[in-house]
N, C-alpha and C. Protein backbone atom coordinates (compact mmCIF):
# COMPACT_ATOMS: atom_id res chain seq x y z
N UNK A 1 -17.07 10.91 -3.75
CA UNK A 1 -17.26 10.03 -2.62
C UNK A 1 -17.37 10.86 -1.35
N UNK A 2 -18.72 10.94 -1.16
CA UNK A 2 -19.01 12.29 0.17
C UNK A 2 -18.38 11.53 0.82
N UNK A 3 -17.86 11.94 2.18
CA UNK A 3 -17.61 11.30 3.75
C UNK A 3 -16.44 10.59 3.71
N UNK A 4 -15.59 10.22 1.98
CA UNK A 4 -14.88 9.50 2.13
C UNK A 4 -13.54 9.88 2.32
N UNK A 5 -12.35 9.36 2.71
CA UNK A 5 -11.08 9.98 2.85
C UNK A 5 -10.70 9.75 1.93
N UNK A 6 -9.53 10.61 1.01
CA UNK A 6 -8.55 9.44 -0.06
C UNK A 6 -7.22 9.35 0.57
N UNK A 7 -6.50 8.56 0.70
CA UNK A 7 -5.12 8.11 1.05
C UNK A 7 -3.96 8.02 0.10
N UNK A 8 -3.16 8.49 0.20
CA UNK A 8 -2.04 7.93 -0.67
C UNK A 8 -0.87 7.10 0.60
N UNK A 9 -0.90 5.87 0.52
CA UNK A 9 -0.10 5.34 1.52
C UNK A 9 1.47 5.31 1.22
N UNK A 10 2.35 5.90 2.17
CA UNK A 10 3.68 5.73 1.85
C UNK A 10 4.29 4.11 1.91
N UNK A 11 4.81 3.73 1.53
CA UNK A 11 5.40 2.72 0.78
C UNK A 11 5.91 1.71 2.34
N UNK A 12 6.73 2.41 3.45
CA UNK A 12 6.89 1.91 4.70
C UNK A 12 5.23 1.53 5.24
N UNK A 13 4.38 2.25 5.27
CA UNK A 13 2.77 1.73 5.91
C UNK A 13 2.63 0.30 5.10
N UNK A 14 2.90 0.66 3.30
CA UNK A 14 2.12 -1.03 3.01
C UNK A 14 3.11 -1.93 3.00
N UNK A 15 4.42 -1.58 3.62
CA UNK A 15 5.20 -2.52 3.90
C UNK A 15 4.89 -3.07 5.38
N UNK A 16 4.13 -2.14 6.61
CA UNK A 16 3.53 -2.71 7.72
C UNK A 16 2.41 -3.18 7.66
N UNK A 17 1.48 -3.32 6.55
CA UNK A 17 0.44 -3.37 6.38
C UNK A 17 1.06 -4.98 5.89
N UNK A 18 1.54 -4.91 4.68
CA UNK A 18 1.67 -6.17 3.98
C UNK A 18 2.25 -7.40 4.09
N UNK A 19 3.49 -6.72 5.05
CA UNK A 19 4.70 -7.38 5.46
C UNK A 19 4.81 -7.91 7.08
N UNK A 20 4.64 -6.87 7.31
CA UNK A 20 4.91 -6.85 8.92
C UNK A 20 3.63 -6.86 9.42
N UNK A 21 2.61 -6.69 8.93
CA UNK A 21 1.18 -7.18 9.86
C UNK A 21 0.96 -6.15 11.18
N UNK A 22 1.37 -5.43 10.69
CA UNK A 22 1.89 -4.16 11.93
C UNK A 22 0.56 -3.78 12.90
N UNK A 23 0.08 -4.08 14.39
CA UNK A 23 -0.88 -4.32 15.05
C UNK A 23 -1.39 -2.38 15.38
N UNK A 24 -0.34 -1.35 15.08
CA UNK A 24 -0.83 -0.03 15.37
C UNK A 24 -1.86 0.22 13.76
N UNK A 25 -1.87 -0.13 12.69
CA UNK A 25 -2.57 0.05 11.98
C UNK A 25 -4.00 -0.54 11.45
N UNK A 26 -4.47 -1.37 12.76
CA UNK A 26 -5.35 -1.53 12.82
C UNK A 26 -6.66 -0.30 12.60
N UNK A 27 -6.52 0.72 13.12
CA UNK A 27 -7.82 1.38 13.07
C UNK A 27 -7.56 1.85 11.34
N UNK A 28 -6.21 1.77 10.74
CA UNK A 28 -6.74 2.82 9.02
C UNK A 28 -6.69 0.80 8.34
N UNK A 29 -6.74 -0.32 8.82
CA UNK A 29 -7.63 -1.56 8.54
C UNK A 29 -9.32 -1.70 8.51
N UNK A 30 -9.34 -0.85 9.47
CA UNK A 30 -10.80 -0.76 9.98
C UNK A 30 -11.74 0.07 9.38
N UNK A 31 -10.49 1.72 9.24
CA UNK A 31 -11.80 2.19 8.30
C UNK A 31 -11.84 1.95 6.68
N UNK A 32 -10.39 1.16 6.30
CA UNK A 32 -10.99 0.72 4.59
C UNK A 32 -11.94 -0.20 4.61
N UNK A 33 -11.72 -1.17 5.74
CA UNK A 33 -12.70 -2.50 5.52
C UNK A 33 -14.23 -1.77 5.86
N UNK A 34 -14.45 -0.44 6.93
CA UNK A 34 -15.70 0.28 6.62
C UNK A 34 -16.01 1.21 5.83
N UNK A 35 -15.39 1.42 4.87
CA UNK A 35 -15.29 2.19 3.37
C UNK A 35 -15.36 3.47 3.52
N UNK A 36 -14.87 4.11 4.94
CA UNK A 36 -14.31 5.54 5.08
C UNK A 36 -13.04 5.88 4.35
N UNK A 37 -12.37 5.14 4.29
CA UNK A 37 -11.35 5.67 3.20
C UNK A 37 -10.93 4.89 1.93
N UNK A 38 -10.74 5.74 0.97
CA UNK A 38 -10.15 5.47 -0.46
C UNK A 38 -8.99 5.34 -0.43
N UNK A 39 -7.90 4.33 -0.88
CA UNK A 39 -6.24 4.15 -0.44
C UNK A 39 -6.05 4.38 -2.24
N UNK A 40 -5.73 5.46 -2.70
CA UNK A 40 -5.26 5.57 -4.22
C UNK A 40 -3.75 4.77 -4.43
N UNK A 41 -3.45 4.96 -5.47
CA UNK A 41 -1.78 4.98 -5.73
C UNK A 41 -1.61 4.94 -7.48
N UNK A 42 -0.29 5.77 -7.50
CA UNK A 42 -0.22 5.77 -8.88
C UNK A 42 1.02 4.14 -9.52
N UNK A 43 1.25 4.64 -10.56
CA UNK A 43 2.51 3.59 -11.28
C UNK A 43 3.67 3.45 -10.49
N UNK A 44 4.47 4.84 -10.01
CA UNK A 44 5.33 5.12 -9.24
C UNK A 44 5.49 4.84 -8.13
N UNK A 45 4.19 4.78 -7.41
CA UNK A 45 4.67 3.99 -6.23
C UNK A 45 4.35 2.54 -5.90
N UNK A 46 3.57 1.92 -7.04
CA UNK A 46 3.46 0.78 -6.84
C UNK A 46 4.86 0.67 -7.19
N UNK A 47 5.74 0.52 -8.59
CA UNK A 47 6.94 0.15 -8.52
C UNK A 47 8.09 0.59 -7.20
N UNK A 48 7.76 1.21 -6.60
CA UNK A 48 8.60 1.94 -5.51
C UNK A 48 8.62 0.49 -4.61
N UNK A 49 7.42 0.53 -4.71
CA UNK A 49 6.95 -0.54 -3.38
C UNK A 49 7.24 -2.21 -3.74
N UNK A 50 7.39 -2.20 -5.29
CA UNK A 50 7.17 -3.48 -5.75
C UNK A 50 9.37 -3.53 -5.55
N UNK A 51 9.88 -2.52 -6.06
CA UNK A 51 11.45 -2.16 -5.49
C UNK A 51 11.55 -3.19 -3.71
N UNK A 52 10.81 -2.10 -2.95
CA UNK A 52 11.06 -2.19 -1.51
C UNK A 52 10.71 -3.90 -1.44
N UNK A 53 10.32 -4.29 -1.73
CA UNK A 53 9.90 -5.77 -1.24
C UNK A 53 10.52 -6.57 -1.94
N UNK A 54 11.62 -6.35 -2.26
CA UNK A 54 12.60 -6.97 -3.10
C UNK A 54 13.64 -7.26 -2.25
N UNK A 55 14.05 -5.96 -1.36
CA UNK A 55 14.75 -5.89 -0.17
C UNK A 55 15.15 -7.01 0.41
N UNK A 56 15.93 -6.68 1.16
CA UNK A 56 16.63 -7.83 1.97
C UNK A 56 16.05 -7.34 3.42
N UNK A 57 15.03 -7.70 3.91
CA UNK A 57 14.32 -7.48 5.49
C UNK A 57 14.47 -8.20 6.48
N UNK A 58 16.39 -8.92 6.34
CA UNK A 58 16.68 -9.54 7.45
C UNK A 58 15.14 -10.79 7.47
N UNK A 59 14.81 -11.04 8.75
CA UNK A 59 14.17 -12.17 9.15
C UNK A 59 12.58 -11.95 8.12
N UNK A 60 12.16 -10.88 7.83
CA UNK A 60 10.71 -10.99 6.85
C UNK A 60 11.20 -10.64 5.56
N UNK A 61 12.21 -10.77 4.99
CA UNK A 61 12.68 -10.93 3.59
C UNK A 61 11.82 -12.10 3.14
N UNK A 62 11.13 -11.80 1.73
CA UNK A 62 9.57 -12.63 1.33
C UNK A 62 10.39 -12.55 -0.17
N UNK A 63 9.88 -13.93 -0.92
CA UNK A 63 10.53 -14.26 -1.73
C UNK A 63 9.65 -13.71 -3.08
N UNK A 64 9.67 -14.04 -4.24
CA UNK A 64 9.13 -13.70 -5.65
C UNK A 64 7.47 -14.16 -5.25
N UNK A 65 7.56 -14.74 -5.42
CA UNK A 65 5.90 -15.52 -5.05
C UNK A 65 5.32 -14.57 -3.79
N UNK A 66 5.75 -14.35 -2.94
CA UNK A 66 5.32 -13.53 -1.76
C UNK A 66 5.24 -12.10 -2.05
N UNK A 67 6.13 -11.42 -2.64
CA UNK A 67 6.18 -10.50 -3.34
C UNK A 67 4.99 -10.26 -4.47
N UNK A 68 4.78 -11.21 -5.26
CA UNK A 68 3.64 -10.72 -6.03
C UNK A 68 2.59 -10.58 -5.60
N UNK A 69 1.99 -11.59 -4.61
CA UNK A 69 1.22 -11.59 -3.82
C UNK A 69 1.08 -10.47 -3.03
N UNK A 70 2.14 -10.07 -2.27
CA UNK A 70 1.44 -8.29 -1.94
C UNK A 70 1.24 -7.34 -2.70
N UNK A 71 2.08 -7.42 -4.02
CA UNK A 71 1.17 -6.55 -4.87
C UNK A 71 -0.12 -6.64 -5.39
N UNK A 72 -0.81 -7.93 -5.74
CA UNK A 72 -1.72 -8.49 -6.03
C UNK A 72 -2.61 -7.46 -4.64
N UNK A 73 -2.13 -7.50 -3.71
CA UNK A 73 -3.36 -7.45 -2.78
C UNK A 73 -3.36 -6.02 -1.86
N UNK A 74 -1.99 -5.18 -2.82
CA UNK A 74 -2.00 -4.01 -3.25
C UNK A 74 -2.89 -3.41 -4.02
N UNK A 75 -3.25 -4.02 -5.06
CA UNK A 75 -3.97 -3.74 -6.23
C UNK A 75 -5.27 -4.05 -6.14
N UNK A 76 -5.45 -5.01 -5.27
CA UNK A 76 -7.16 -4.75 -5.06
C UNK A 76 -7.42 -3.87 -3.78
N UNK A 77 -6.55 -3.20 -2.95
CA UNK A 77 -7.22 -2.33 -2.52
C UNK A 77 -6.84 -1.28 -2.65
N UNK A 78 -5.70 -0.77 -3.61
CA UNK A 78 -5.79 0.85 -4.20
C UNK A 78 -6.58 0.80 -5.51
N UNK A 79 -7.07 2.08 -5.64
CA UNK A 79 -7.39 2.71 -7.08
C UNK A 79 -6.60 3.54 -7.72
N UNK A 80 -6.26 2.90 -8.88
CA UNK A 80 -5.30 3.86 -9.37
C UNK A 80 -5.87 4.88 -10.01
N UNK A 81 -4.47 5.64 -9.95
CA UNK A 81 -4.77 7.20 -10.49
C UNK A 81 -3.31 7.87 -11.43
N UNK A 82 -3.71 8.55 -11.91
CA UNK A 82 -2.70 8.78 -12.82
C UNK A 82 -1.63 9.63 -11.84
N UNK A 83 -0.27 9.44 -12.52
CA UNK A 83 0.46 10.35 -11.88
C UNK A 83 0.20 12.06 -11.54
N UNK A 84 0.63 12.43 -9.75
CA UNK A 84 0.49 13.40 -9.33
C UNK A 84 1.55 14.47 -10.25
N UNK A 85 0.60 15.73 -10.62
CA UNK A 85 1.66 16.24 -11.01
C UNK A 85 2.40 17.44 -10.00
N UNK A 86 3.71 18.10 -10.67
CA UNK A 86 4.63 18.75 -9.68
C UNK A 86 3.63 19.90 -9.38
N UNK A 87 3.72 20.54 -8.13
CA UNK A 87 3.20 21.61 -7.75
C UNK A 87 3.94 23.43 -8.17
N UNK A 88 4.88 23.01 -8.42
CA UNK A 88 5.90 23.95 -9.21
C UNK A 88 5.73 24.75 -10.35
């Protein structure tokens, strides 16, 4: 994918992304929706993330149904990839 970025998003971004609607991440909104960047993720951090939104987030604590739903909409915009391996 010439020109394209790949991303691995940390787990707090698609919790502002998903959760919190977070208004500074508008421009990395802008360039997936203009297909400059690739947002990957492996098994591990979807469960990381599918963990975090389980959380108790005070006033945006989102229930089972809401929860799947951001993964759902996790999953259509990463590509998965197999786990990174250690650099070690």
């Amino acid at each position: 994918m010439a020109g394209v970025t790949r991303l691995v998003l940390d787990t707090n971004v698609w919790l502002d992304w998903l959760v919190f609607d977070e208004p500074t991440l508008a421009p990395l909104r802008e360039a997936y929706a203009a297909g400059r960047v690739e947002i990957v993720m492996d098994d591990a951090c979807e469960a990381e993330l599918a963990r975090v939104l389980a959380y108790d987030l005070g006033k945006h604590t989102i229930g089972a149904e809401a929860q799947a739903s951001c993964i759902e909409r996790c999953r259509k915009m990463a590509n998965r990839v197999g786990a990174l391996e250690s650099a070690a």
